[in-house]
N, C-alpha and C. Protein backbone atom coordinates (compact mmCIF):
# COMPACT_ATOMS: atom_id res chain seq x y z
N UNK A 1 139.95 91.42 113.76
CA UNK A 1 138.93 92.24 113.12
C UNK A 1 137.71 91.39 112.75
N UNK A 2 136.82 92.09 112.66
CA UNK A 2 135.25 91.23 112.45
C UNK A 2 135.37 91.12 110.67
N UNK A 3 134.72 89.72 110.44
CA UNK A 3 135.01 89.33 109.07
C UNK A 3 132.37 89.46 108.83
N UNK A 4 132.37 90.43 109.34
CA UNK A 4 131.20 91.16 109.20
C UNK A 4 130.23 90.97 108.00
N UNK A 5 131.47 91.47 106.84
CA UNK A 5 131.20 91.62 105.67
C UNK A 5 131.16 90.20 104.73
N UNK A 6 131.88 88.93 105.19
CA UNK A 6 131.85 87.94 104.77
C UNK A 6 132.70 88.46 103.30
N UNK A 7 133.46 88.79 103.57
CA UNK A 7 134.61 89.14 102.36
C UNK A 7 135.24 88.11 101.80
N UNK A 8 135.62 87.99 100.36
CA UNK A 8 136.45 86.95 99.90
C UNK A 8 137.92 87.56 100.13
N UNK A 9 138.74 86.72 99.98
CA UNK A 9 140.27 86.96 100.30
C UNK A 9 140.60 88.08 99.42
N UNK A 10 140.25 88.69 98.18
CA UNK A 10 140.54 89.79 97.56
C UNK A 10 140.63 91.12 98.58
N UNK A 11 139.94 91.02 99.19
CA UNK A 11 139.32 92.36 99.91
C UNK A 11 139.47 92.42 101.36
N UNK A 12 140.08 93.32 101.71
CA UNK A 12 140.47 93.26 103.34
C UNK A 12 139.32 93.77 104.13
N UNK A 13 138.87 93.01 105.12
CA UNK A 13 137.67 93.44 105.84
C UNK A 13 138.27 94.82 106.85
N UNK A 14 139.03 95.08 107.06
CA UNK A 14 139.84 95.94 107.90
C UNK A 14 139.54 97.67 107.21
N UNK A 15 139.56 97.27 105.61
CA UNK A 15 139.31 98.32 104.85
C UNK A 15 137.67 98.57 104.45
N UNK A 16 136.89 97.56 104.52
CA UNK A 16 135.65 98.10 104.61
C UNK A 16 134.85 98.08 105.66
N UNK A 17 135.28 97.79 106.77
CA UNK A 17 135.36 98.87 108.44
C UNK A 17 135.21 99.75 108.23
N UNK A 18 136.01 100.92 107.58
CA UNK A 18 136.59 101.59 107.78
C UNK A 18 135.59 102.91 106.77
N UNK A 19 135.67 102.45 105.38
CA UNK A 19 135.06 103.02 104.39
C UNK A 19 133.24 103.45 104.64
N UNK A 20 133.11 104.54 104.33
CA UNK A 20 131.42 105.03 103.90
C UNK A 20 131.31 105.68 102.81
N UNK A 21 130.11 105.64 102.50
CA UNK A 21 129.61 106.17 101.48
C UNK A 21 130.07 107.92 101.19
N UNK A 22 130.32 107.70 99.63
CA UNK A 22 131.17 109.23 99.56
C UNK A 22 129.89 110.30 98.92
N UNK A 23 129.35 109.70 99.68
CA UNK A 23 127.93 111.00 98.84
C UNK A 23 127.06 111.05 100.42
N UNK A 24 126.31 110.00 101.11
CA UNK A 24 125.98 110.57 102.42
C UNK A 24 126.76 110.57 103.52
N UNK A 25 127.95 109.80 103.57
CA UNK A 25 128.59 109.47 104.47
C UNK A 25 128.51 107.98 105.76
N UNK A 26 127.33 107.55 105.05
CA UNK A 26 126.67 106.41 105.51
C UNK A 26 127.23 105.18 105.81
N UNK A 27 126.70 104.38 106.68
CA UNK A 27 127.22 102.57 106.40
C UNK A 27 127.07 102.15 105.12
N UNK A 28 128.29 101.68 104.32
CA UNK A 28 127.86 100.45 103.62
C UNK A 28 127.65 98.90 103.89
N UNK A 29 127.22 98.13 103.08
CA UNK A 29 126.92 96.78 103.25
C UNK A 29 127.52 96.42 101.67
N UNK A 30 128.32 95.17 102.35
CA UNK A 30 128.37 94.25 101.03
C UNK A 30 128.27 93.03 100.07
N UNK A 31 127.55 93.37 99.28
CA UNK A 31 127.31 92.26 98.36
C UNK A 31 128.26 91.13 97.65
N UNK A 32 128.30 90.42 98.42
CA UNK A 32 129.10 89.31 97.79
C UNK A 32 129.03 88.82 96.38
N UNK A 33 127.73 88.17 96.10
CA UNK A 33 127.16 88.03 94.75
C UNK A 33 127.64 88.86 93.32
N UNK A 34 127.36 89.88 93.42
CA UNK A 34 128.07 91.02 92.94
C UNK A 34 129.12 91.91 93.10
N UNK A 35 129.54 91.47 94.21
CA UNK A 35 131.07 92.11 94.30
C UNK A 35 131.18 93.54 94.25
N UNK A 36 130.03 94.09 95.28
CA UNK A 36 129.99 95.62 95.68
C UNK A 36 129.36 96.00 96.47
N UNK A 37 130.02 97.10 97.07
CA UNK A 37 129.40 97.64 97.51
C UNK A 37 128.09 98.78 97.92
N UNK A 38 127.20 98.65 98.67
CA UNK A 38 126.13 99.30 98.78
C UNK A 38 125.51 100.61 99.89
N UNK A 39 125.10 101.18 99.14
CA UNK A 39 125.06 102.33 99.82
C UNK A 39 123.48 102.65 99.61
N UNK A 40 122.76 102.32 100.67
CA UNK A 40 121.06 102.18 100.54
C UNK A 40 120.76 103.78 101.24
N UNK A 41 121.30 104.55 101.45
CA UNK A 41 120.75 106.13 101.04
C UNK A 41 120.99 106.54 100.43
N UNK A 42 122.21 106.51 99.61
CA UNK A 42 122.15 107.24 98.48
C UNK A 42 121.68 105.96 96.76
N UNK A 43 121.57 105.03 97.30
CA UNK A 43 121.05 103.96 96.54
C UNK A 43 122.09 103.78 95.31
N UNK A 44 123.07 103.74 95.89
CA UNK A 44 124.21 103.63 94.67
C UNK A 44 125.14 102.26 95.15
N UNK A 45 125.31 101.00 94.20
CA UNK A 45 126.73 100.19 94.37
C UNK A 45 127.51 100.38 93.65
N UNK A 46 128.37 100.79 94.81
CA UNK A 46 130.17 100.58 94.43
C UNK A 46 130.77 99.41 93.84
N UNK A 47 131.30 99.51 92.94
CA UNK A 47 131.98 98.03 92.66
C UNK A 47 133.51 98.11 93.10
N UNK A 48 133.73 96.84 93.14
CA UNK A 48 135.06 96.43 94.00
C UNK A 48 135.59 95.73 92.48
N UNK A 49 136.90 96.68 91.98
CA UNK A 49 137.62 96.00 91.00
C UNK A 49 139.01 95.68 91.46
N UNK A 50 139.67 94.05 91.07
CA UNK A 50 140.82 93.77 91.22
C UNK A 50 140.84 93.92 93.53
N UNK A 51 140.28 93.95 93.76
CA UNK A 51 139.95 93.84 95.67
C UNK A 51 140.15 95.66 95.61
N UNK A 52 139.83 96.43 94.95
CA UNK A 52 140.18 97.79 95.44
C UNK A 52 138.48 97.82 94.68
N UNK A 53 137.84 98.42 96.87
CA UNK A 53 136.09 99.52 96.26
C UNK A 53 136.88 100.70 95.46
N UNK A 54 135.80 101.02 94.29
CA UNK A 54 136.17 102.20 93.75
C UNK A 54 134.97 102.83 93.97
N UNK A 55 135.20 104.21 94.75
CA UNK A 55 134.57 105.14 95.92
C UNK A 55 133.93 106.14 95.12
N UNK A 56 133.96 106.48 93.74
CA UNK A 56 133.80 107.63 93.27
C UNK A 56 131.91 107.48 92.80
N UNK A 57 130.85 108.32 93.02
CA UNK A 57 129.85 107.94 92.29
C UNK A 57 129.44 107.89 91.12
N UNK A 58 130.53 108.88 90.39
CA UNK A 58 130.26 108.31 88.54
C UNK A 58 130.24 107.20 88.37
N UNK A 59 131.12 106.30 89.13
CA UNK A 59 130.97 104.94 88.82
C UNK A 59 130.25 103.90 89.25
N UNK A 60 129.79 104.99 90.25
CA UNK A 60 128.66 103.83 91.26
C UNK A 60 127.33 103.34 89.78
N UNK A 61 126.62 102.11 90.66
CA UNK A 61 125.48 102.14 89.78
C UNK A 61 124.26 102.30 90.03
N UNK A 62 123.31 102.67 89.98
CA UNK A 62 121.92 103.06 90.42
C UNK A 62 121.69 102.05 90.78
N UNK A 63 120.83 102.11 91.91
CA UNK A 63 119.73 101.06 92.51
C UNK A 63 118.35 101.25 92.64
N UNK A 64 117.84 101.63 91.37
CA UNK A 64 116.44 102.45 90.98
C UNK A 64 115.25 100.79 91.19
């Protein structure tokens, strides 16, 4: 599998292949630095707690 995402060992690159955005359905990209994921149409990051993205957008955070 492509290590794309430059993932740390927490997080399986296999699983964010796989994953899009749960509001447009879009590619994400991810932020290493911060440890989430991004979703630049609907302008929301996901954060990745304990190696599990948590997908829901209440929890996402604005990218205003």
């Amino acid at each position: 599998m492509s290590d794309a995402f430059n993932t740390p060992v927490s997080v399986d690159p296999r699983l964010l292949e796989v994953l899009v955005c749960p509001v447009t359905r879009g590619r994400l990209t991810y932020d290493r630095e911060r440890n989430e994921l991004i979703s630049a149409g609907a302008k929301l990051a996901f954060p990745i707690r304990d190696g599990v993205p948590i997908m829901l957008a209440e929890d996402a955070r604005s990218l205003d």
